[in-house]
PDB file of N, CA and C in Angstrom:
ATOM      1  N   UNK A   1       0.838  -1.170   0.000  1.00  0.00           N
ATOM      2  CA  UNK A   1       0.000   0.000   0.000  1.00  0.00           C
ATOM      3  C   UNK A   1       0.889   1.240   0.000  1.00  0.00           C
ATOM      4  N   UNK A   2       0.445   2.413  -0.620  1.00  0.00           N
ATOM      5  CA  UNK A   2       1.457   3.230  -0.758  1.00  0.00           C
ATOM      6  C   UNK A   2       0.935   4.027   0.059  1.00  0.00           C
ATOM      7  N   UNK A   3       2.109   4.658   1.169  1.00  0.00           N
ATOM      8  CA  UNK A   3       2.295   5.948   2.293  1.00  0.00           C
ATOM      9  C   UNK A   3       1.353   7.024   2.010  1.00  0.00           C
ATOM     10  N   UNK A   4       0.917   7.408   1.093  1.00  0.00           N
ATOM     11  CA  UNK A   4       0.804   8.319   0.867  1.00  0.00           C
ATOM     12  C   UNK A   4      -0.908   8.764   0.729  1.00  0.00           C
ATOM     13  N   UNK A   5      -1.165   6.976   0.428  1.00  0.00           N
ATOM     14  CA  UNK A   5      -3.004   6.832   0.356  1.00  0.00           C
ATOM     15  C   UNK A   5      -3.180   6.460   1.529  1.00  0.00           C
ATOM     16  N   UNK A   6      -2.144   5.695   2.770  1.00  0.00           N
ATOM     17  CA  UNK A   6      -2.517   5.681   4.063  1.00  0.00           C
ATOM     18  C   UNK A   6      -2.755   6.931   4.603  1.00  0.00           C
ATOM     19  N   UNK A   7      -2.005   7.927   4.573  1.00  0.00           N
ATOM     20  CA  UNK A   7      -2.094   9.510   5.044  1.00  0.00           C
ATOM     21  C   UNK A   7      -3.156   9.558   5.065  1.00  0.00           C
ATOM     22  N   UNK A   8      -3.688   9.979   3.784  1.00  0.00           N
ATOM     23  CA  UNK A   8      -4.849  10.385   3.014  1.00  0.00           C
ATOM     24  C   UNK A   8      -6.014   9.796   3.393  1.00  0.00           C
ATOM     25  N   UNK A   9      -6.219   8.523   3.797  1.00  0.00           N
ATOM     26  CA  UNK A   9      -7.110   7.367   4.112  1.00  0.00           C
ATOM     27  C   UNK A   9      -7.419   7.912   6.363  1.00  0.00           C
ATOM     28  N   UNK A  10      -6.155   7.935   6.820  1.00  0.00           N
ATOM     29  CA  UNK A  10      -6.078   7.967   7.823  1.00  0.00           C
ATOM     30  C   UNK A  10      -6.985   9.449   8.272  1.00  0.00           C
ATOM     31  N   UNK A  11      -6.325  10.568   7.452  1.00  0.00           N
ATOM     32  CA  UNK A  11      -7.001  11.794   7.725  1.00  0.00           C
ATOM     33  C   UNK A  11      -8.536  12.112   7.469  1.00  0.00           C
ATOM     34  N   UNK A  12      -8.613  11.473   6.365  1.00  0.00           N
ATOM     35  CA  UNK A  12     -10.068  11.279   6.183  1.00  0.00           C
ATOM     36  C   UNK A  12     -11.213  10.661   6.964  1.00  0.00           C
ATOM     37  N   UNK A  13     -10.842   9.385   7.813  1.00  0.00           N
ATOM     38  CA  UNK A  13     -11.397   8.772   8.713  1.00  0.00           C
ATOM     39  C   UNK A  13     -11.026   9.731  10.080  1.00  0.00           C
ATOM     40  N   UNK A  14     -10.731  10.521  10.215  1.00  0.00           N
ATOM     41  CA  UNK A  14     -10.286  10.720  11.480  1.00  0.00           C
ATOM     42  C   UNK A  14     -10.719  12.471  11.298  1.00  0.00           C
ATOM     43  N   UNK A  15     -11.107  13.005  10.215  1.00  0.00           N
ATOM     44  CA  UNK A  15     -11.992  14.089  10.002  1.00  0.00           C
ATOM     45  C   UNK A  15     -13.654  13.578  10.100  1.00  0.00           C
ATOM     46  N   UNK A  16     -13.404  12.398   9.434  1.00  0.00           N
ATOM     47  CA  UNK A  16     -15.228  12.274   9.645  1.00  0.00           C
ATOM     48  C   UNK A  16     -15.808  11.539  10.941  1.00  0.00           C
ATOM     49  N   UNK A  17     -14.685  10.964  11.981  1.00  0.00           N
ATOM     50  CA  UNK A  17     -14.595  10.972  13.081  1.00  0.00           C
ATOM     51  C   UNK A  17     -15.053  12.317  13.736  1.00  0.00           C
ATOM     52  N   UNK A  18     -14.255  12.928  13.649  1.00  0.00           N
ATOM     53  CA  UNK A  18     -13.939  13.983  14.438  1.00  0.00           C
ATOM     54  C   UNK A  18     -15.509  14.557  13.664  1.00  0.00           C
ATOM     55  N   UNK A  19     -15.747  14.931  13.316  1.00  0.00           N
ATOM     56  CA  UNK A  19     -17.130  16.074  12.542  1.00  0.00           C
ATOM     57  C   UNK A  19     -18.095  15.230  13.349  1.00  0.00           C
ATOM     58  N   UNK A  20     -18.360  13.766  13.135  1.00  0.00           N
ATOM     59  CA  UNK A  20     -19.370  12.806  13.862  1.00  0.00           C
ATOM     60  C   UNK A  20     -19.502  13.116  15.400  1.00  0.00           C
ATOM     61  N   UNK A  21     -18.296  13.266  16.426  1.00  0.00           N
ATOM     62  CA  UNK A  21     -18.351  13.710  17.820  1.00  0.00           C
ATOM     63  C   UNK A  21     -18.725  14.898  17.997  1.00  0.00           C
ATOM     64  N   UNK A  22     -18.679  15.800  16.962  1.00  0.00           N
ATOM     65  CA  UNK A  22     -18.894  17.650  16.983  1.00  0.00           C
ATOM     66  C   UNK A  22     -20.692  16.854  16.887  1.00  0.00           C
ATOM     67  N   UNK A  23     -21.395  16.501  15.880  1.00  0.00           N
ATOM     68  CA  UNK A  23     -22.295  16.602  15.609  1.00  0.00           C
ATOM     69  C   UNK A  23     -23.621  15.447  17.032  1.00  0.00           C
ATOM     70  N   UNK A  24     -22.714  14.916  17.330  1.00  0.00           N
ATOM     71  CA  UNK A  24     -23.210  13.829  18.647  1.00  0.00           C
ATOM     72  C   UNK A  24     -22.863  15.337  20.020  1.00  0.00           C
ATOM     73  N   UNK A  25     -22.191  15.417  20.046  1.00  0.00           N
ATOM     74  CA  UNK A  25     -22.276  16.508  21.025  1.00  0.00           C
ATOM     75  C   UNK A  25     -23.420  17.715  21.008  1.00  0.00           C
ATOM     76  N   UNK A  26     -23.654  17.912  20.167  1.00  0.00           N
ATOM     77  CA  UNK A  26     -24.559  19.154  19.794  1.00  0.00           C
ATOM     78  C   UNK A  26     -25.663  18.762  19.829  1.00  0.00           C
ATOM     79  N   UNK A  27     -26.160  17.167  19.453  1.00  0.00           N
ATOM     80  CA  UNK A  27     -27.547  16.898  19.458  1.00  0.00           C
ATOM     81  C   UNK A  27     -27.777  16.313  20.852  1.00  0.00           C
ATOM     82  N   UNK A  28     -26.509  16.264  21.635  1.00  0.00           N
ATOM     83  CA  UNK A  28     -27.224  15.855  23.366  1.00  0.00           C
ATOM     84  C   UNK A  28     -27.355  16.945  24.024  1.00  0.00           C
ATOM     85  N   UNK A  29     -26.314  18.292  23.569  1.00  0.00           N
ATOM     86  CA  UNK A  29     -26.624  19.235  24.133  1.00  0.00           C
ATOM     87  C   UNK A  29     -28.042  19.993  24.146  1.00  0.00           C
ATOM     88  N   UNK A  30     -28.600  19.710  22.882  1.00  0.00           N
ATOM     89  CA  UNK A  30     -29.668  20.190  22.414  1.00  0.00           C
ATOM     90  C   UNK A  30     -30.715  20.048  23.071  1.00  0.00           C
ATOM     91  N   UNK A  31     -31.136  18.683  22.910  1.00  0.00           N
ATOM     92  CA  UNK A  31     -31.939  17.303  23.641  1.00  0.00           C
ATOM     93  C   UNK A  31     -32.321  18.075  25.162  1.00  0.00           C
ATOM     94  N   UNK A  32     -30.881  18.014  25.490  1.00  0.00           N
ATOM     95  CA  UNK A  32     -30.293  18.252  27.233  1.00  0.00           C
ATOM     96  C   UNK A  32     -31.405  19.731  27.643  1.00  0.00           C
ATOM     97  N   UNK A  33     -31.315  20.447  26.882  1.00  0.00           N
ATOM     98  CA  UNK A  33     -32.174  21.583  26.933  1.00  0.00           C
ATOM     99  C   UNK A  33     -33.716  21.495  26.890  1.00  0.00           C
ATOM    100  N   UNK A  34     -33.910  20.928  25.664  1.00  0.00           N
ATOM    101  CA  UNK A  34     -35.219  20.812  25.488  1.00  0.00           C
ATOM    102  C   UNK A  34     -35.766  19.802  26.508  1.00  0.00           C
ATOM    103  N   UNK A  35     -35.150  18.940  27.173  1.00  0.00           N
ATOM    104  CA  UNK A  35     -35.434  18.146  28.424  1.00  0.00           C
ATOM    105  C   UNK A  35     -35.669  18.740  29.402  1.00  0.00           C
ATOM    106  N   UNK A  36     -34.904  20.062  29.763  1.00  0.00           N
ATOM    107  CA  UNK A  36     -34.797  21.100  31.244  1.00  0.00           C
ATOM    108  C   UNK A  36     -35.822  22.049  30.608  1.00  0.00           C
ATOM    109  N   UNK A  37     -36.257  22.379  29.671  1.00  0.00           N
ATOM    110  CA  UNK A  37     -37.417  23.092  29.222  1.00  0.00           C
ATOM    111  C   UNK A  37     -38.759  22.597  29.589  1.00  0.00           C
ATOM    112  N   UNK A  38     -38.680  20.855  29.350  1.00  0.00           N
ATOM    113  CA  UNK A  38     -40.075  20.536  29.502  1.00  0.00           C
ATOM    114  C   UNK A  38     -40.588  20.422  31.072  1.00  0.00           C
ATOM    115  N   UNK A  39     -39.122  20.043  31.566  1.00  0.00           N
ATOM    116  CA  UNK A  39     -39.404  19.823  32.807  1.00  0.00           C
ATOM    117  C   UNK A  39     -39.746  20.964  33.648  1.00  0.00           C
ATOM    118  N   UNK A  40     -39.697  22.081  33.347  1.00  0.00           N
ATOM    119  CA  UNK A  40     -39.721  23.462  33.709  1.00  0.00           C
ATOM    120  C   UNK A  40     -40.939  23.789  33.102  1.00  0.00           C
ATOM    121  N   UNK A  41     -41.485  23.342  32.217  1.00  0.00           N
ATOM    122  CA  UNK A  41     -42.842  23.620  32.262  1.00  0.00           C
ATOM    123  C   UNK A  41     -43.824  22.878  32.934  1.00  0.00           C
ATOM    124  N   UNK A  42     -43.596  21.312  32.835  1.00  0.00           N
ATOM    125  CA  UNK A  42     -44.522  20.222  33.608  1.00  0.00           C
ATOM    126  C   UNK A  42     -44.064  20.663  35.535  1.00  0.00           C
ATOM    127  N   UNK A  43     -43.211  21.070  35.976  1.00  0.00           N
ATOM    128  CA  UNK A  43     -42.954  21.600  37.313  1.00  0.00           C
ATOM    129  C   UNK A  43     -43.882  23.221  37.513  1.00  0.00           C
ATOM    130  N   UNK A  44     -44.425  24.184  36.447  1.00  0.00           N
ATOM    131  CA  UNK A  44     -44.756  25.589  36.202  1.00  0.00           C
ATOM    132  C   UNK A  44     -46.553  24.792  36.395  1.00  0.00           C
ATOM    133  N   UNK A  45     -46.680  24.028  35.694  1.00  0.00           N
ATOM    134  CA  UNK A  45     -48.251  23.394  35.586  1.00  0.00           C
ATOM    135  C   UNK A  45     -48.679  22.937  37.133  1.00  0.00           C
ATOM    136  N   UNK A  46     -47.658  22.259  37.755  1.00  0.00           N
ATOM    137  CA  UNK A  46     -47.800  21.360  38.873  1.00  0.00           C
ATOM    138  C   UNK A  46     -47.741  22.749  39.889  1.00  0.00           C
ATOM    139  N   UNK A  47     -47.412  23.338  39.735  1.00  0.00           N
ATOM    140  CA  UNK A  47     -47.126  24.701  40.983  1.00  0.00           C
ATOM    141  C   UNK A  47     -48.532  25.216  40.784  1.00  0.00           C
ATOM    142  N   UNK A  48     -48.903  25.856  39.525  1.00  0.00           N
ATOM    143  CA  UNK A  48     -50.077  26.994  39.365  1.00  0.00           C
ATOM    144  C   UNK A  48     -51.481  25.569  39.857  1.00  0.00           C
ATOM    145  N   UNK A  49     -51.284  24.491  39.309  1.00  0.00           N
ATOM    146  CA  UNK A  49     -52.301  23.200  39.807  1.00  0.00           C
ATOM    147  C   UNK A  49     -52.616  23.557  41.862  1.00  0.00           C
ATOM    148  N   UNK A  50     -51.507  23.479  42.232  1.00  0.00           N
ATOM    149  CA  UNK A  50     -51.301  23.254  43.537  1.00  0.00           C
ATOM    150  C   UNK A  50     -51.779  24.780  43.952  1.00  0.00           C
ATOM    151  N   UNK A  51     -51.070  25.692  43.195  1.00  0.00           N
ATOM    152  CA  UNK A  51     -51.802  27.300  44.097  1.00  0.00           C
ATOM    153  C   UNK A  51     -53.253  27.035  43.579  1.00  0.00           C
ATOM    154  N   UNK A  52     -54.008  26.652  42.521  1.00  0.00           N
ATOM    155  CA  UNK A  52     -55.763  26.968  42.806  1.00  0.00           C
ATOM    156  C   UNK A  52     -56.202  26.171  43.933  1.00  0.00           C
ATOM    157  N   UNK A  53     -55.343  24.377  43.706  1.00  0.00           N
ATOM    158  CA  UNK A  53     -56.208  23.368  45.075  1.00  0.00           C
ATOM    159  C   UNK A  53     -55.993  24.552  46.376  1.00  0.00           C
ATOM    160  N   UNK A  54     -54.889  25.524  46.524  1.00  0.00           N
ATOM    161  CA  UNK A  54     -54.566  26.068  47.956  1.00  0.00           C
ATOM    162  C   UNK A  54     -55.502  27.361  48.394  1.00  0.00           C
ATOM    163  N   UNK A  55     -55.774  27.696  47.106  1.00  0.00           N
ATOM    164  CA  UNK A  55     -56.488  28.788  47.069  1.00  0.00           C
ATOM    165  C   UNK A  55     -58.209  28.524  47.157  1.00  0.00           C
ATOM    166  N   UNK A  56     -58.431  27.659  46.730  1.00  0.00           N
ATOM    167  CA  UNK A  56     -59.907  26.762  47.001  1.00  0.00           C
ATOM    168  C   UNK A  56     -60.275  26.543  48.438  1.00  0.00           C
ATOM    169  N   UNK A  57     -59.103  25.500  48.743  1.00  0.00           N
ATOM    170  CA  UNK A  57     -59.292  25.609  50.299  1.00  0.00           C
ATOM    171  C   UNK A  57     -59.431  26.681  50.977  1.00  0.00           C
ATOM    172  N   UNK A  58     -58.415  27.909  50.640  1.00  0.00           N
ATOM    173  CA  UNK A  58     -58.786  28.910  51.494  1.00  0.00           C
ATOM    174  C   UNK A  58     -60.015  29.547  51.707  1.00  0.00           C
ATOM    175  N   UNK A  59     -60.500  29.276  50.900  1.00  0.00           N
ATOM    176  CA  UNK A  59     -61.693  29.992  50.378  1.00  0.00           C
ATOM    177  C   UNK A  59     -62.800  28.958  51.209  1.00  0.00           C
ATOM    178  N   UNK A  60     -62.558  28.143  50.685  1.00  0.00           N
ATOM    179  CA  UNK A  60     -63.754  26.997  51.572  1.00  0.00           C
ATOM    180  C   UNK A  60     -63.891  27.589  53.046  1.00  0.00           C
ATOM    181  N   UNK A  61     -62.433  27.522  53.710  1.00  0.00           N
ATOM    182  CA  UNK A  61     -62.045  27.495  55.386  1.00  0.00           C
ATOM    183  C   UNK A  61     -62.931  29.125  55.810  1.00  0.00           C
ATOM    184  N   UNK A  62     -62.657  29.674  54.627  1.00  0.00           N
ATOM    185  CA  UNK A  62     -63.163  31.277  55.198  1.00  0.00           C
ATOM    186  C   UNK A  62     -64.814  31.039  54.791  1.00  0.00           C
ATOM    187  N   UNK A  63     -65.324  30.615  54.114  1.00  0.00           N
ATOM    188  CA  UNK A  63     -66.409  30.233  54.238  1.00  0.00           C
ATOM    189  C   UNK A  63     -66.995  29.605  55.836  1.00  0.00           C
ATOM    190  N   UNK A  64     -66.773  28.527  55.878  1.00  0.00           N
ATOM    191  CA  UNK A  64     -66.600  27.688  56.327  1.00  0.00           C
ATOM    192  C   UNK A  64     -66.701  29.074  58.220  1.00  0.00           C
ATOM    193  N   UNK A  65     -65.590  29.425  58.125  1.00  0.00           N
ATOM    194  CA  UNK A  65     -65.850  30.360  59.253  1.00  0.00           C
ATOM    195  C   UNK A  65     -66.621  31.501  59.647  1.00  0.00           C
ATOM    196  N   UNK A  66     -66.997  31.894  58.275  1.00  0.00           N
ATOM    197  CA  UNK A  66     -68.073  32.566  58.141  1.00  0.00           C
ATOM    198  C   UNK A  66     -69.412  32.293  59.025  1.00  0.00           C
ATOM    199  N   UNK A  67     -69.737  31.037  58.188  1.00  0.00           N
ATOM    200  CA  UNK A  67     -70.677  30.561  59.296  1.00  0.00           C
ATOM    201  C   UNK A  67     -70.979  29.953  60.927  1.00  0.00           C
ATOM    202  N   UNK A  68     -69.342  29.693  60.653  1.00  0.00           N
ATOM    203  CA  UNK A  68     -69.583  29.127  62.124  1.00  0.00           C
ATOM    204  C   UNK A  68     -69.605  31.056  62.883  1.00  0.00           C
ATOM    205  N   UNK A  69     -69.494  32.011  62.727  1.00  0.00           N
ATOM    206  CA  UNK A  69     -69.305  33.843  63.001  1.00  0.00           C
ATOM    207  C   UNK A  69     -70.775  33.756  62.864  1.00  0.00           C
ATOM    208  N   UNK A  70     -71.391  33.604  61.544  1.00  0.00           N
ATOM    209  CA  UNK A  70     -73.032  33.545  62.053  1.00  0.00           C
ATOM    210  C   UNK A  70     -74.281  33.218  63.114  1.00  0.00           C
ATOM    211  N   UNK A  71     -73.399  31.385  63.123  1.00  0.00           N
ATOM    212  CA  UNK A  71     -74.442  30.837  63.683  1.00  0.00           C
ATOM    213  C   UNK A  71     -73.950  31.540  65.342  1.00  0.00           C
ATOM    214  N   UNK A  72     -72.954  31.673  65.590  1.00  0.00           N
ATOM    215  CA  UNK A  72     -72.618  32.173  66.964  1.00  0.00           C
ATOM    216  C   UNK A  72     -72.678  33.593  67.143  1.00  0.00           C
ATOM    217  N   UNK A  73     -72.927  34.774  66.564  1.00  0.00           N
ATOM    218  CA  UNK A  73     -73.498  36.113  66.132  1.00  0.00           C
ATOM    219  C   UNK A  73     -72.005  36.229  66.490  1.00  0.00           C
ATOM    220  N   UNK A  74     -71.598  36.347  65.903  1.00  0.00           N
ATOM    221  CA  UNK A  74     -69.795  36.832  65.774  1.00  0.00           C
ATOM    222  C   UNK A  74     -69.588  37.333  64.355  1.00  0.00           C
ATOM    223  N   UNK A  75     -70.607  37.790  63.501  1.00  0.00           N
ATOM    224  CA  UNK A  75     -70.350  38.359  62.409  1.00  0.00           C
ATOM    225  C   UNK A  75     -70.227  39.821  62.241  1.00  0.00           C
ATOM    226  N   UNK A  76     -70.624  40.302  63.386  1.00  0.00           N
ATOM    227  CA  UNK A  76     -70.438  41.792  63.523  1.00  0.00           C
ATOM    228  C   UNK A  76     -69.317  42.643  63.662  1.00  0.00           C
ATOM    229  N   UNK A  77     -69.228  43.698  63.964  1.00  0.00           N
ATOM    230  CA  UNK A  77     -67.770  44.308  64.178  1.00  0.00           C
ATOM    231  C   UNK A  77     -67.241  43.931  65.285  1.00  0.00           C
ATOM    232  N   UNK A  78     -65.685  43.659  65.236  1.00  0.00           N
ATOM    233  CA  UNK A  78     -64.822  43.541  66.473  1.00  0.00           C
ATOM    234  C   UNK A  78     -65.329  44.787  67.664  1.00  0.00           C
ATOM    235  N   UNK A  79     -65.383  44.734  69.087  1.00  0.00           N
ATOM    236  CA  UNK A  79     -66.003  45.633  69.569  1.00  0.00           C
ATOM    237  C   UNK A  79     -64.453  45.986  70.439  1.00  0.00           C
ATOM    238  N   UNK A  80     -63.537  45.325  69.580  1.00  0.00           N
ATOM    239  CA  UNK A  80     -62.108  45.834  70.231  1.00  0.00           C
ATOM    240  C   UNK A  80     -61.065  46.770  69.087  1.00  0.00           C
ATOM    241  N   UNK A  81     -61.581  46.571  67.796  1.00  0.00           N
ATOM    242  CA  UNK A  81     -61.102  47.415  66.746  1.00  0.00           C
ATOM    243  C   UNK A  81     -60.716  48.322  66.714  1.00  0.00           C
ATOM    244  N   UNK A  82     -61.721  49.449  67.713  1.00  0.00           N
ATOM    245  CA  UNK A  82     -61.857  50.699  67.727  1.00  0.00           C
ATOM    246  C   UNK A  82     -60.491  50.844  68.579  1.00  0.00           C
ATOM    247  N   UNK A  83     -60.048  50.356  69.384  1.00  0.00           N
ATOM    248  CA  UNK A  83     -58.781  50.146  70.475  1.00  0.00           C
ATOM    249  C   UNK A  83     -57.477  50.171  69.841  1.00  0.00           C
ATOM    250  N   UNK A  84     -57.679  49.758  68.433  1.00  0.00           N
ATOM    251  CA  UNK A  84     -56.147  48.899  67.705  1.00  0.00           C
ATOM    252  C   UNK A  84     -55.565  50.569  67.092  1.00  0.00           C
TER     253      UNK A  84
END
């Protein structure tokens, strides 16, 4: 075999090597992102999910105390307010 088509042979495999790891790198980096993207949105869904269940409840509980202020005539003004 002549020296000279090994060179030639060697550099060539070892450019399209080398271009193949550039191009494998870039598509995990990529990936890698669009992975921390989704997850950053499915974590954004699960938060705003969790503030309405928190905000429901609150709402229930103040209900909820409302009446128990009714049925016990405690719905009126604090008669210590005027003090604060």
């Amino acid at each position: 075999m002549n020296f000279q088509t090994l060179i030639i042979t060697i550099a060539v495999v070892g450019g399209v090597f080398i271009i193949a790891l550039l191009i494998c790198l870039f598509c995990c980096c990529k990936c890698e992102n669009f992975g921390t993207k989704r997850f950053e949105n499915k974590m954004q869904k699960q938060s705003d999910k969790t503030r309405t269940k928190q905000q429901e409840r609150r709402s229930e509980m103040k209900q909820r105390h409302d009446e128990i202020r009714k049925k016990y005539g405690l719905s009126g003004q604090n008669p210590y307010s005027k003090f604060a």
